[in-house]
N, C-alpha and C. Protein backbone atom coordinates (compact mmCIF):
# COMPACT_ATOMS: atom_id res chain seq x y z
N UNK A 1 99.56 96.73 71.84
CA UNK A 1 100.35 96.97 73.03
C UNK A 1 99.75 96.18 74.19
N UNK A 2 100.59 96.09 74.71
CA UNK A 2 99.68 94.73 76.23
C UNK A 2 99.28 95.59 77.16
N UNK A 3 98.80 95.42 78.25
CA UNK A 3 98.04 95.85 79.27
C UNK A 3 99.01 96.38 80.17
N UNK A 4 99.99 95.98 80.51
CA UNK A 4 101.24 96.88 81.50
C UNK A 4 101.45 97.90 80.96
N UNK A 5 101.79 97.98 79.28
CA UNK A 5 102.41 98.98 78.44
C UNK A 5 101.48 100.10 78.34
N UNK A 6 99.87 99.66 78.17
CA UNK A 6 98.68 100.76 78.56
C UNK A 6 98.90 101.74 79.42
N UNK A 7 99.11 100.95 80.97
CA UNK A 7 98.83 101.59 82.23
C UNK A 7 100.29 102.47 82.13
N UNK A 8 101.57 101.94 81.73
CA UNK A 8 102.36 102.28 82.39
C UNK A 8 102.33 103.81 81.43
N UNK A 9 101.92 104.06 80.55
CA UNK A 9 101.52 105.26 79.35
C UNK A 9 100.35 106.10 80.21
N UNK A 10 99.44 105.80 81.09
CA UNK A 10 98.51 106.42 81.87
C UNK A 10 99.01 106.96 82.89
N UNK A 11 99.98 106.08 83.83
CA UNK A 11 100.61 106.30 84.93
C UNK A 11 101.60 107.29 84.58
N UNK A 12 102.11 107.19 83.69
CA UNK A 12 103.69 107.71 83.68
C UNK A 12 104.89 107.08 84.31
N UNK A 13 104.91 105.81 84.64
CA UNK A 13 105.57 104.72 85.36
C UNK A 13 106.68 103.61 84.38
N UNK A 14 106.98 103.24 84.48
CA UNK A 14 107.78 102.28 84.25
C UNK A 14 106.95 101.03 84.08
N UNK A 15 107.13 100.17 83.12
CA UNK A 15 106.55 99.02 82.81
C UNK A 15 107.15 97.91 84.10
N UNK A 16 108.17 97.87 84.36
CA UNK A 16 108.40 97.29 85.71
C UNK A 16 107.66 97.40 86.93
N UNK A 17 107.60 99.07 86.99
CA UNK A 17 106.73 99.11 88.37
C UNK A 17 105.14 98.70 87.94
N UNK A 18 104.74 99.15 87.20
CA UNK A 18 102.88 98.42 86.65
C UNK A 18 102.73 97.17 86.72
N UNK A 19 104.22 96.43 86.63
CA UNK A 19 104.18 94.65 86.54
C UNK A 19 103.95 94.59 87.88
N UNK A 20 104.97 95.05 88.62
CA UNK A 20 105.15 94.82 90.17
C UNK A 20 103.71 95.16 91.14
N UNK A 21 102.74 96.28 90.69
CA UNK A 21 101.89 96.48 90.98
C UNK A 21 100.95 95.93 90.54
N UNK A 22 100.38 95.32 89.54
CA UNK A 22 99.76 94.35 89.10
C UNK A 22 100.06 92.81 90.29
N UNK A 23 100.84 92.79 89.93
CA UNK A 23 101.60 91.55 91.37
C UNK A 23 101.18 91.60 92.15
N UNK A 24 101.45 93.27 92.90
CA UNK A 24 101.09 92.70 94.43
C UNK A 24 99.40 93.26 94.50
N UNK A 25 98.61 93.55 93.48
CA UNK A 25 96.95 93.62 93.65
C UNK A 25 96.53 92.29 93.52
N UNK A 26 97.58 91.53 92.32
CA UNK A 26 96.60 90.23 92.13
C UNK A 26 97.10 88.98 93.96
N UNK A 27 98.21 89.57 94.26
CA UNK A 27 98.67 88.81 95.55
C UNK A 27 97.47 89.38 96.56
N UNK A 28 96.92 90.25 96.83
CA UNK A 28 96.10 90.96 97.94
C UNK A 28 94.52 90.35 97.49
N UNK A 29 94.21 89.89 96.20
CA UNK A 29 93.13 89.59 95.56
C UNK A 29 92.97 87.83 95.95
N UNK A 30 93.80 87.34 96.15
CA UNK A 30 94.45 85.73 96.35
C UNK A 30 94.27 85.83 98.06
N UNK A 31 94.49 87.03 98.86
CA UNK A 31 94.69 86.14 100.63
C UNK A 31 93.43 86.80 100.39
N UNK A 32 92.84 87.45 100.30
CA UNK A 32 91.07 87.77 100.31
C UNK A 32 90.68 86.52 99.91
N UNK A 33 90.48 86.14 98.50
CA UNK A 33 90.30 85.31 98.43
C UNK A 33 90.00 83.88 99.45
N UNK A 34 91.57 83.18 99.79
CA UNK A 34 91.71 82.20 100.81
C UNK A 34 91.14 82.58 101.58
N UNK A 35 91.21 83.87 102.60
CA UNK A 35 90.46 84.39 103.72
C UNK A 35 89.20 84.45 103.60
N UNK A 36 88.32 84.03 102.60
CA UNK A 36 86.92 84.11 102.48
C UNK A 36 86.64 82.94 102.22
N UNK A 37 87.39 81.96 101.73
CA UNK A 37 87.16 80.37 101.57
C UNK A 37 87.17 79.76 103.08
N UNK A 38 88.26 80.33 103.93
CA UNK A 38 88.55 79.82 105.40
C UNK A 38 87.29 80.18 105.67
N UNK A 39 86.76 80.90 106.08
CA UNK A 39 85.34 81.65 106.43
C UNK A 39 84.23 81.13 106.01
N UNK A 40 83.90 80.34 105.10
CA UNK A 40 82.57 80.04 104.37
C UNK A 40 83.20 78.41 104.01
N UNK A 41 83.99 77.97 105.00
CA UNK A 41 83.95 76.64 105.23
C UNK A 41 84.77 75.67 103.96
N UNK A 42 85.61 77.09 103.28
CA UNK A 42 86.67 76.44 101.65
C UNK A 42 85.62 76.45 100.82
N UNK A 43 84.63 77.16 100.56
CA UNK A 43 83.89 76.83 98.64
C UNK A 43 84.27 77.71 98.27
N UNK A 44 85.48 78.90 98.79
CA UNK A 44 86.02 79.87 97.51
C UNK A 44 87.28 79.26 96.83
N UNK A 45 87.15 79.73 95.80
CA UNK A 45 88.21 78.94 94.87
C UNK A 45 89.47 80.18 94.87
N UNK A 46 91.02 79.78 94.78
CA UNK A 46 92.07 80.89 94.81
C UNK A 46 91.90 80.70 93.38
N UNK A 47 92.34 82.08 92.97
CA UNK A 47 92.76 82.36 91.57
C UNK A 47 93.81 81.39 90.58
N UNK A 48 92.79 81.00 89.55
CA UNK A 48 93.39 80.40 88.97
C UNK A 48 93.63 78.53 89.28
N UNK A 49 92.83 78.41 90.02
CA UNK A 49 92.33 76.96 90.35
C UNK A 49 91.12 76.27 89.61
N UNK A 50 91.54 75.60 89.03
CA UNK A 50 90.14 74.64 88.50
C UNK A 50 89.39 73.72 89.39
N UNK A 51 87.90 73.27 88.36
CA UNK A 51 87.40 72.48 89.58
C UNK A 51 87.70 70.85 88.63
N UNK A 52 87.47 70.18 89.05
CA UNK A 52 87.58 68.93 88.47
C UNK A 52 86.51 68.17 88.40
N UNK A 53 86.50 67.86 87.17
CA UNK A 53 85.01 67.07 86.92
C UNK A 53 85.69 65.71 86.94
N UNK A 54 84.64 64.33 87.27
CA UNK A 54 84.64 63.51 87.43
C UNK A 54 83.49 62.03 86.40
């Protein structure tokens, strides 16, 4: 079973709403993110960005 289908069996929720909430934690996890890269001059990386080797 996948990981929405887990929670939404814990919650008692709807697999829609666990998606949607998953969404907007990993969206709140992303402007922290940026907001701590702005702050420490950009060496935080947003989710799901690689670095590139050369």
């Amino acid at each position: 079973m996948c990981v929405t289908g887990e929670i939404k069996q814990q919650l008692g929720s709807s697999q829609m709403h666990v998606s949607r909430l998953i969404s907007r934690c990993c969206d709140r996890v992303r402007e922290q993110v940026m907001r701590d890269g702005a702050q420490d001059g950009g060496t935080a990386r947003a989710c799901g960005e690689t670095r590139r080797t050369v």
